[in-house]
PDB file of N, CA and C in Angstrom:
ATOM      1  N   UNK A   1      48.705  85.306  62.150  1.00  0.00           N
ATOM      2  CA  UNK A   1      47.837  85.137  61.006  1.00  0.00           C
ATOM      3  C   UNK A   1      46.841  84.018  61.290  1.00  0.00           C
ATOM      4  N   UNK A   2      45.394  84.383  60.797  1.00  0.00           N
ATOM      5  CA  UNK A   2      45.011  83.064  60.836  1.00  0.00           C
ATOM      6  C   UNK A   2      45.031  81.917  60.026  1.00  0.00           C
ATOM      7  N   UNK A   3      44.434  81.011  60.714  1.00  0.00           N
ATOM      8  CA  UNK A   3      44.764  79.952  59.569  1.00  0.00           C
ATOM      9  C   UNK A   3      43.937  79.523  58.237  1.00  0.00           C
ATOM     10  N   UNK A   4      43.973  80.065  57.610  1.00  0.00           N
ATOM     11  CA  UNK A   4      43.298  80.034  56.194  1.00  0.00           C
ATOM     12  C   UNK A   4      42.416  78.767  55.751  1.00  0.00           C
ATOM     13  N   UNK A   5      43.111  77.754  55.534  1.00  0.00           N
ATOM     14  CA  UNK A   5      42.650  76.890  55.268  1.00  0.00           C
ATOM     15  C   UNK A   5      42.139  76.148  56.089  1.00  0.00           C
ATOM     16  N   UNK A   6      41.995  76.718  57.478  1.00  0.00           N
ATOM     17  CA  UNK A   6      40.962  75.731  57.943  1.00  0.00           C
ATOM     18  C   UNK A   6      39.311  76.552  57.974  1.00  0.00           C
ATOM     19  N   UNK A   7      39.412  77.934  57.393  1.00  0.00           N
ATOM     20  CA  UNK A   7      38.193  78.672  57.218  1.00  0.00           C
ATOM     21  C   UNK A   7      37.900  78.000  56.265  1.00  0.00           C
ATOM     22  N   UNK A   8      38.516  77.750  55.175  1.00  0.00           N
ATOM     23  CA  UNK A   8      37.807  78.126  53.890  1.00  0.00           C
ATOM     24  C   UNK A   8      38.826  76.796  52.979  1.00  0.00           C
ATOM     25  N   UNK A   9      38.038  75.525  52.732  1.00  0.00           N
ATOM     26  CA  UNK A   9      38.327  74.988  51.667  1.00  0.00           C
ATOM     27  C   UNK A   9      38.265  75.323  50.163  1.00  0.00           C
ATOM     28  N   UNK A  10      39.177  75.375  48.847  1.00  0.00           N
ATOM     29  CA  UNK A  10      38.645  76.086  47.901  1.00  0.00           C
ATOM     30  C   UNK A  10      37.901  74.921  47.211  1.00  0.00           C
ATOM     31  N   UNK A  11      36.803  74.683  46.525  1.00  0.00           N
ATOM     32  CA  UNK A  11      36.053  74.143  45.620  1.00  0.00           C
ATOM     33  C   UNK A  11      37.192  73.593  44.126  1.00  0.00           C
ATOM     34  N   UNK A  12      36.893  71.844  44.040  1.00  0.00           N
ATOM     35  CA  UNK A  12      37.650  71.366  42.271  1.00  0.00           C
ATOM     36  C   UNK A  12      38.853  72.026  42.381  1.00  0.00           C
ATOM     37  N   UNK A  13      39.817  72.313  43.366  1.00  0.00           N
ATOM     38  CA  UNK A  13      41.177  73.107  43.707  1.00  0.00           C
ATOM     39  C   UNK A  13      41.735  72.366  42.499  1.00  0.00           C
ATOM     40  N   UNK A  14      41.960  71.232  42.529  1.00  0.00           N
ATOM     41  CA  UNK A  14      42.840  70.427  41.594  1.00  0.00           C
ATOM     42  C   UNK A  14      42.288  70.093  40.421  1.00  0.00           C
ATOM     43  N   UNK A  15      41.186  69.933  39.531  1.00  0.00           N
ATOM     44  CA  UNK A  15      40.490  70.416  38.447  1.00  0.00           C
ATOM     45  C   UNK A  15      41.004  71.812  37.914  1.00  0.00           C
ATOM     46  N   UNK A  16      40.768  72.649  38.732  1.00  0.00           N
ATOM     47  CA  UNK A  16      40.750  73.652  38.358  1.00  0.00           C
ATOM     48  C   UNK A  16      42.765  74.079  38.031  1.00  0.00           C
ATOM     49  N   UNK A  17      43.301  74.191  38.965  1.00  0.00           N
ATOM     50  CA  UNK A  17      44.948  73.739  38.525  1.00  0.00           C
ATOM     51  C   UNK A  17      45.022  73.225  37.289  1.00  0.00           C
ATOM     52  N   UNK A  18      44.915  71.967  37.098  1.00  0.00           N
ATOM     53  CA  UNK A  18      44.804  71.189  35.712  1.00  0.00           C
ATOM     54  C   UNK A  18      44.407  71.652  34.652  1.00  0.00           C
ATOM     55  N   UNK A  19      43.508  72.293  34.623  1.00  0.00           N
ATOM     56  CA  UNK A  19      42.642  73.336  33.764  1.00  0.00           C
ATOM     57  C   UNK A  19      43.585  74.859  33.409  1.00  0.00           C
ATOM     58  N   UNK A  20      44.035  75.131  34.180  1.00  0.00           N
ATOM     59  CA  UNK A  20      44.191  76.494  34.109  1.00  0.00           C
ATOM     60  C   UNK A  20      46.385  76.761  33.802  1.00  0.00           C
ATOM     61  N   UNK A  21      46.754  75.897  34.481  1.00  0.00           N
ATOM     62  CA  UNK A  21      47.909  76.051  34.405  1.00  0.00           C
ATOM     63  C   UNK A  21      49.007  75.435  33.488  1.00  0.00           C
ATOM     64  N   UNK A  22      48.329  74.320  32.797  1.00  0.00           N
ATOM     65  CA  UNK A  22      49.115  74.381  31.273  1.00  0.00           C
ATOM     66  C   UNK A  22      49.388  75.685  30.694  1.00  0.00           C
ATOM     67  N   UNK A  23      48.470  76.788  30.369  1.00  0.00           N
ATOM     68  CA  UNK A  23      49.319  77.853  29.839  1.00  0.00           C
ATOM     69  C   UNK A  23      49.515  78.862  30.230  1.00  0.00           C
ATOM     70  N   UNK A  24      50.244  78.470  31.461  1.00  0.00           N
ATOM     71  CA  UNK A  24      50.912  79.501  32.705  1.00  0.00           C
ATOM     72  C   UNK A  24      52.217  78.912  32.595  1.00  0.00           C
ATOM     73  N   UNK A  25      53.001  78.234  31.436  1.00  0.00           N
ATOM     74  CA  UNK A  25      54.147  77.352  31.674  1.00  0.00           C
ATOM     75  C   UNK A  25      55.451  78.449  31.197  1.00  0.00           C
ATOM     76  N   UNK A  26      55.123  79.590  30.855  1.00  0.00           N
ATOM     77  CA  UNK A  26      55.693  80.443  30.181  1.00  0.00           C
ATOM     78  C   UNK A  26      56.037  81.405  30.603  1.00  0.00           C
ATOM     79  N   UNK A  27      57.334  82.586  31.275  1.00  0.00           N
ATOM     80  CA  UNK A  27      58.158  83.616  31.215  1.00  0.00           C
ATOM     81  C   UNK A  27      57.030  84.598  31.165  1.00  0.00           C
ATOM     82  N   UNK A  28      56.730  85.694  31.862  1.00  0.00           N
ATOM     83  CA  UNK A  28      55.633  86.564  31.944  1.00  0.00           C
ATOM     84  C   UNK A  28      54.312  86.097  31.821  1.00  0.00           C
ATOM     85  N   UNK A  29      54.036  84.898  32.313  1.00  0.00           N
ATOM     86  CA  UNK A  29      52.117  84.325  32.229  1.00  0.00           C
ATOM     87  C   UNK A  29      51.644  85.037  33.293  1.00  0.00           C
ATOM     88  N   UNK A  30      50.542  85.960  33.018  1.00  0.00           N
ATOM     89  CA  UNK A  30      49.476  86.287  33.706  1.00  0.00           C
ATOM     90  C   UNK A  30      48.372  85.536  33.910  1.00  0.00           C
ATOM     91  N   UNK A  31      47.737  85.415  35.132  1.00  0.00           N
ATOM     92  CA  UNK A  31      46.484  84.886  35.399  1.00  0.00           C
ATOM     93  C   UNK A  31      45.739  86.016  36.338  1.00  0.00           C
ATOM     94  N   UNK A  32      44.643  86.472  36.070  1.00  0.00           N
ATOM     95  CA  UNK A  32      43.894  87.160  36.587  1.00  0.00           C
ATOM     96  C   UNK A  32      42.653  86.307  37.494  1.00  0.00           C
ATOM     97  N   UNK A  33      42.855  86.476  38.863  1.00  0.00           N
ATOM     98  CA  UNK A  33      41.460  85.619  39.965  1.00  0.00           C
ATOM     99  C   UNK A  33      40.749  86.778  40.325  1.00  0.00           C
ATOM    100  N   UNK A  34      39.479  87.160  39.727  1.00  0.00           N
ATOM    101  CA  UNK A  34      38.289  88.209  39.808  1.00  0.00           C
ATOM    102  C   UNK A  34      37.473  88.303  41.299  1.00  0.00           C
ATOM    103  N   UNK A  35      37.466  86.979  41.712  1.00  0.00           N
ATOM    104  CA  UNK A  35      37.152  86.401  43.231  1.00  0.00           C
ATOM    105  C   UNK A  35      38.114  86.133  43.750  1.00  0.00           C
ATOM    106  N   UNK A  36      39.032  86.523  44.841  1.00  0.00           N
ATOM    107  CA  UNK A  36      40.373  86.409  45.307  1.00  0.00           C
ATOM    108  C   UNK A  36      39.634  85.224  46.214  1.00  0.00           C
ATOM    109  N   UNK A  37      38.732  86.241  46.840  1.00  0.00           N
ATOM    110  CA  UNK A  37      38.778  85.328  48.520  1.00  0.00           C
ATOM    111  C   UNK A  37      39.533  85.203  49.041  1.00  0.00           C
ATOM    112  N   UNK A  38      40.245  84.118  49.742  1.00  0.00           N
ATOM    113  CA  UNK A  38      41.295  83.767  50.551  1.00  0.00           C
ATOM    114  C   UNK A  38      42.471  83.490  49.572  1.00  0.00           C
ATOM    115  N   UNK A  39      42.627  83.506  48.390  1.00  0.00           N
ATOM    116  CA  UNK A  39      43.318  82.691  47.796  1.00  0.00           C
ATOM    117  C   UNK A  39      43.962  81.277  47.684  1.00  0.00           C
ATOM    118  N   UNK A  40      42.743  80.800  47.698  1.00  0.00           N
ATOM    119  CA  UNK A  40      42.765  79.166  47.708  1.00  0.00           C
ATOM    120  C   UNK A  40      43.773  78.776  46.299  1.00  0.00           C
ATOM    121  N   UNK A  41      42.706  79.128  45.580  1.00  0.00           N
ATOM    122  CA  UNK A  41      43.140  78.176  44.012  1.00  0.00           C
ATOM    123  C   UNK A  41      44.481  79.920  43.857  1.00  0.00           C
ATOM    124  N   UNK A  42      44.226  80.526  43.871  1.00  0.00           N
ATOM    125  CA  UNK A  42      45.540  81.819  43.450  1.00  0.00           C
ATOM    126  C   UNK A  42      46.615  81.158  43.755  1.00  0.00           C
ATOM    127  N   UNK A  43      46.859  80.642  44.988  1.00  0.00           N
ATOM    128  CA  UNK A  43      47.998  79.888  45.619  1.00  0.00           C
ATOM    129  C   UNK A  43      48.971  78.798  44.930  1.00  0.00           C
ATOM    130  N   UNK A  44      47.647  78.031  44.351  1.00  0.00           N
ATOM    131  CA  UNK A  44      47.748  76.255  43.855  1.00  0.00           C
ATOM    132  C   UNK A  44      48.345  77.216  42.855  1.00  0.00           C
ATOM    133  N   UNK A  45      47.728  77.931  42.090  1.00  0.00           N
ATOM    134  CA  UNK A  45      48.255  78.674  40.470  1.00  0.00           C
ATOM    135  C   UNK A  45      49.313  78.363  40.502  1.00  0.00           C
ATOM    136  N   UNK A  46      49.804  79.758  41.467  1.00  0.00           N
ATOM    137  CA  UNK A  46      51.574  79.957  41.691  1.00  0.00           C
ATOM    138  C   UNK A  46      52.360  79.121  41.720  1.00  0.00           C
ATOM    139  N   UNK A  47      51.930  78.258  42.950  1.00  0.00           N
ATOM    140  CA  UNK A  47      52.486  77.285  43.249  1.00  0.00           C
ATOM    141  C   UNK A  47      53.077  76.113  41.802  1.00  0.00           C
ATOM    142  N   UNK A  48      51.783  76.171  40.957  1.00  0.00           N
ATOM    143  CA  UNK A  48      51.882  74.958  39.661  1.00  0.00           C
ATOM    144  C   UNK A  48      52.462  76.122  38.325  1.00  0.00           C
ATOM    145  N   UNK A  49      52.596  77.441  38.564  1.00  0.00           N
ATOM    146  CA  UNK A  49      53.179  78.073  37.404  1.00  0.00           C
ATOM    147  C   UNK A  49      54.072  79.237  37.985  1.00  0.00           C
ATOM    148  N   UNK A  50      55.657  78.340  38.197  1.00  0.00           N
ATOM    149  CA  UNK A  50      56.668  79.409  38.383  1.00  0.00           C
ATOM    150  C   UNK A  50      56.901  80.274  38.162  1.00  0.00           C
ATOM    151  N   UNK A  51      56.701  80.626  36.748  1.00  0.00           N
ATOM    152  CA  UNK A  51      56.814  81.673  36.150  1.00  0.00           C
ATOM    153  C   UNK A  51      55.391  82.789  35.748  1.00  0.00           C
ATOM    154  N   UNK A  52      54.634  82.363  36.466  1.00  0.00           N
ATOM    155  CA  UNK A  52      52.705  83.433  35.861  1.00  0.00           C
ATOM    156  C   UNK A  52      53.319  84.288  37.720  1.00  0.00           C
ATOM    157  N   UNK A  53      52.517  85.218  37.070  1.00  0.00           N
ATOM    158  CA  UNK A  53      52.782  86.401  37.929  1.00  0.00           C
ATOM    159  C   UNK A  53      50.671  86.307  37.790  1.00  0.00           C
ATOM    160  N   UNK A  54      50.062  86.536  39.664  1.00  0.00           N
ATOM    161  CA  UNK A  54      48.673  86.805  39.311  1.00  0.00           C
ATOM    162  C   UNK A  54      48.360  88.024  40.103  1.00  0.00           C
ATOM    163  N   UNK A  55      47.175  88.659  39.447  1.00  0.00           N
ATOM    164  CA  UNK A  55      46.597  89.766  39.912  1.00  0.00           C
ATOM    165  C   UNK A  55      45.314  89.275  40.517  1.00  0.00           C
ATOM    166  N   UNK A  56      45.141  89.506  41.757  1.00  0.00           N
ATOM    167  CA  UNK A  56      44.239  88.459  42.928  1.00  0.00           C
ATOM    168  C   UNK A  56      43.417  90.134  42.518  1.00  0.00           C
ATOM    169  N   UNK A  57      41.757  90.299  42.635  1.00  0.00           N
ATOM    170  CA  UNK A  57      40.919  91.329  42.591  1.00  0.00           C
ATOM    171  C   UNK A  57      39.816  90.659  44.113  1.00  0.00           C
ATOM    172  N   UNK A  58      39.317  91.690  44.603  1.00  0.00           N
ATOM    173  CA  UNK A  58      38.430  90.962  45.681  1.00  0.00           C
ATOM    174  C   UNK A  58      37.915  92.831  46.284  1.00  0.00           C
ATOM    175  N   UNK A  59      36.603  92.566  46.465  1.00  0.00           N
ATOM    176  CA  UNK A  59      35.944  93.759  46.925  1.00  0.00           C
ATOM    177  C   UNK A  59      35.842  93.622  48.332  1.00  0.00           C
ATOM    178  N   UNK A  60      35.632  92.615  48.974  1.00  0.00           N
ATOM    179  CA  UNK A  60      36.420  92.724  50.546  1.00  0.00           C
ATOM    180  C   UNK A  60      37.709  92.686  50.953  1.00  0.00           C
ATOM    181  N   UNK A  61      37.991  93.836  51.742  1.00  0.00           N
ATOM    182  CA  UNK A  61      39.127  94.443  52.123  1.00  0.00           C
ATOM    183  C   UNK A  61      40.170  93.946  53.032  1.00  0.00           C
ATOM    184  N   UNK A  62      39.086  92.825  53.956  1.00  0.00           N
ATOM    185  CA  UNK A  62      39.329  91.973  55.239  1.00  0.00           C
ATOM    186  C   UNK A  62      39.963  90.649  54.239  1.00  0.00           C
ATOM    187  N   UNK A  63      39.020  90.065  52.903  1.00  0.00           N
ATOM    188  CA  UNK A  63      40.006  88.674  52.542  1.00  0.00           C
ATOM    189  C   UNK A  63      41.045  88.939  51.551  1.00  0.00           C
ATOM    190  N   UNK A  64      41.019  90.215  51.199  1.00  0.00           N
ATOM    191  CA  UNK A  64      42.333  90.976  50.370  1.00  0.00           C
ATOM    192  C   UNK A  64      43.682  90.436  51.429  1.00  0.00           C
ATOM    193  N   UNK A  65      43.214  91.492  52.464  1.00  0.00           N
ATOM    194  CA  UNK A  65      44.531  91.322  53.519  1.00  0.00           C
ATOM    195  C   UNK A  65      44.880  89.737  54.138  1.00  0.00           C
ATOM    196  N   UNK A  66      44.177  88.940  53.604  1.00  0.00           N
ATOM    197  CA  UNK A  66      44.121  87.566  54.277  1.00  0.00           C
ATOM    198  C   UNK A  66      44.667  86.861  52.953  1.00  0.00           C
ATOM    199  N   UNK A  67      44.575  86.947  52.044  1.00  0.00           N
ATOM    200  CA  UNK A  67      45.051  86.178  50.937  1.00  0.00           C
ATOM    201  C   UNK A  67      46.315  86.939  51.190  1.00  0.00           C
ATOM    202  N   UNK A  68      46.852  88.079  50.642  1.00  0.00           N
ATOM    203  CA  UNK A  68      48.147  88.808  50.950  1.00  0.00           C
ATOM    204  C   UNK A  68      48.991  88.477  52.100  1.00  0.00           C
ATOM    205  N   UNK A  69      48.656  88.086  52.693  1.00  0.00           N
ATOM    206  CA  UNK A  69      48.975  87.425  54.159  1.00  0.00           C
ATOM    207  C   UNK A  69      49.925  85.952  54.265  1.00  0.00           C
ATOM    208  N   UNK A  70      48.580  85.454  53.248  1.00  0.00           N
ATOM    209  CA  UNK A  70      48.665  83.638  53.069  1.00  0.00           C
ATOM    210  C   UNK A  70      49.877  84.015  51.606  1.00  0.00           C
ATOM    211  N   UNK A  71      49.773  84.838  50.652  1.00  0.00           N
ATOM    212  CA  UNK A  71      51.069  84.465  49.882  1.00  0.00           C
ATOM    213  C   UNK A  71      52.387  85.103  50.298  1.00  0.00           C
ATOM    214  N   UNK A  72      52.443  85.732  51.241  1.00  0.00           N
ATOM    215  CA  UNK A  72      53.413  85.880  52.108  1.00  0.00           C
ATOM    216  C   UNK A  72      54.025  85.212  52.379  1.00  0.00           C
ATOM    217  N   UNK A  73      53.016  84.421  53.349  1.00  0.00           N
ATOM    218  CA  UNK A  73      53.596  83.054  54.001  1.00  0.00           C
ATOM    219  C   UNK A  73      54.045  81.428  53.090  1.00  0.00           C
ATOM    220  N   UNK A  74      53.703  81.716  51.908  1.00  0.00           N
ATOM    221  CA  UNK A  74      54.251  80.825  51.018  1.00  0.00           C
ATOM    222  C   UNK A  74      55.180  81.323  50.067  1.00  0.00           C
ATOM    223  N   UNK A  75      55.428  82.799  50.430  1.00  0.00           N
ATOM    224  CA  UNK A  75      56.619  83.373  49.940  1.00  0.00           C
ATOM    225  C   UNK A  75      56.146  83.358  48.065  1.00  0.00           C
ATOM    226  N   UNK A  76      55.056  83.583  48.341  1.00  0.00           N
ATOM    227  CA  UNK A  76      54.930  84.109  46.346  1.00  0.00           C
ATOM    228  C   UNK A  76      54.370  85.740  46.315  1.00  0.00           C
ATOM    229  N   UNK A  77      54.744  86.200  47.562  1.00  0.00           N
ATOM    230  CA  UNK A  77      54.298  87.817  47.378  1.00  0.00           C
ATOM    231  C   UNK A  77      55.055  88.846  46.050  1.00  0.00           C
ATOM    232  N   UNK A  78      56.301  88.207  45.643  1.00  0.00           N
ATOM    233  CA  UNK A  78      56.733  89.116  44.360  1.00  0.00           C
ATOM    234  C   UNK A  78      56.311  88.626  43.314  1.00  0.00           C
ATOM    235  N   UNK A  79      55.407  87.566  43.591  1.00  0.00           N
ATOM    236  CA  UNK A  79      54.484  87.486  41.691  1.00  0.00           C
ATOM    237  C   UNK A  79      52.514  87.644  42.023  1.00  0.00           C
ATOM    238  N   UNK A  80      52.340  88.191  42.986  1.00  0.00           N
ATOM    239  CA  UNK A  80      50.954  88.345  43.434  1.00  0.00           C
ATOM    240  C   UNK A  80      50.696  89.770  43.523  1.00  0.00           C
ATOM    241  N   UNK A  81      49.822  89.964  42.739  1.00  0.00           N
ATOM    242  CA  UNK A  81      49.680  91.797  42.737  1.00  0.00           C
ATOM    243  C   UNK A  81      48.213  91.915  43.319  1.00  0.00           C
ATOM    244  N   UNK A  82      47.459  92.007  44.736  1.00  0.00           N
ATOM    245  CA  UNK A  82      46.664  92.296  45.071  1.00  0.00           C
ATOM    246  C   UNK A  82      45.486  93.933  44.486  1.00  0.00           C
ATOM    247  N   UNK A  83      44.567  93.632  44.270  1.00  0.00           N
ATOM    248  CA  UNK A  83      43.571  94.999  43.935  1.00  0.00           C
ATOM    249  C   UNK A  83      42.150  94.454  44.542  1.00  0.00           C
ATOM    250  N   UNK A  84      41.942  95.776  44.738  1.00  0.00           N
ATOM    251  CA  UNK A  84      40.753  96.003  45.790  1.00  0.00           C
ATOM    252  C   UNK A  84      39.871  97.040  44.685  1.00  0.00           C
ATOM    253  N   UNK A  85      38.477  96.132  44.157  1.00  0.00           N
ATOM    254  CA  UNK A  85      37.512  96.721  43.841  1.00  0.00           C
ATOM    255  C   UNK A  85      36.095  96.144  43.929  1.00  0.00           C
ATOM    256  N   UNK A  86      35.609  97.126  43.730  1.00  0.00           N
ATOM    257  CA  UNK A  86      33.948  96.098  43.779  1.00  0.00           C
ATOM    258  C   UNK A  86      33.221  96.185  42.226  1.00  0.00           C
TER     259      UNK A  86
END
């Protein structure tokens, strides 16, 4: 795999965490990321809300399989539901 994060820093990663994952503290929380990209901030989500299950969307097919990849490798692939649209 490559290495993700040394392509692609995500932008306010930790702003954006702070922001978003207070009400992900809850038993079935969804978060929907419309721009997957690599899954920078998708990651931090998971990572900061045990329990949110996210649906990563991304119209390239190449950083679909690269985010899917990267939550693999941090082992949050059974709460990450990848989709591919444009």
């Amino acid at each position: 795999m490559k290495d993700i994060t040394a392509i692609h820093a995500p932008v306010l990663l930790q702003d954006c965490v702070d922001l978003v994952t207070p009400s992900l503290q809850h038993k079935g929380a969804i978060v929907v990321d419309c721009t997957l990209g690599l899954a920078g901030h998708a990651t931090a989500f998971l990572k900061a809300a045990p329990f949110a299950t996210l649906i990563g969307i991304d119209r390239d097919a190449e950083a679909l399989s690269l985010a899917t990849q990267r939550m693999r490798g941090e082992g949050l692939e059974n709460r990450f539901i990848p989709a591919h649209a444009a």
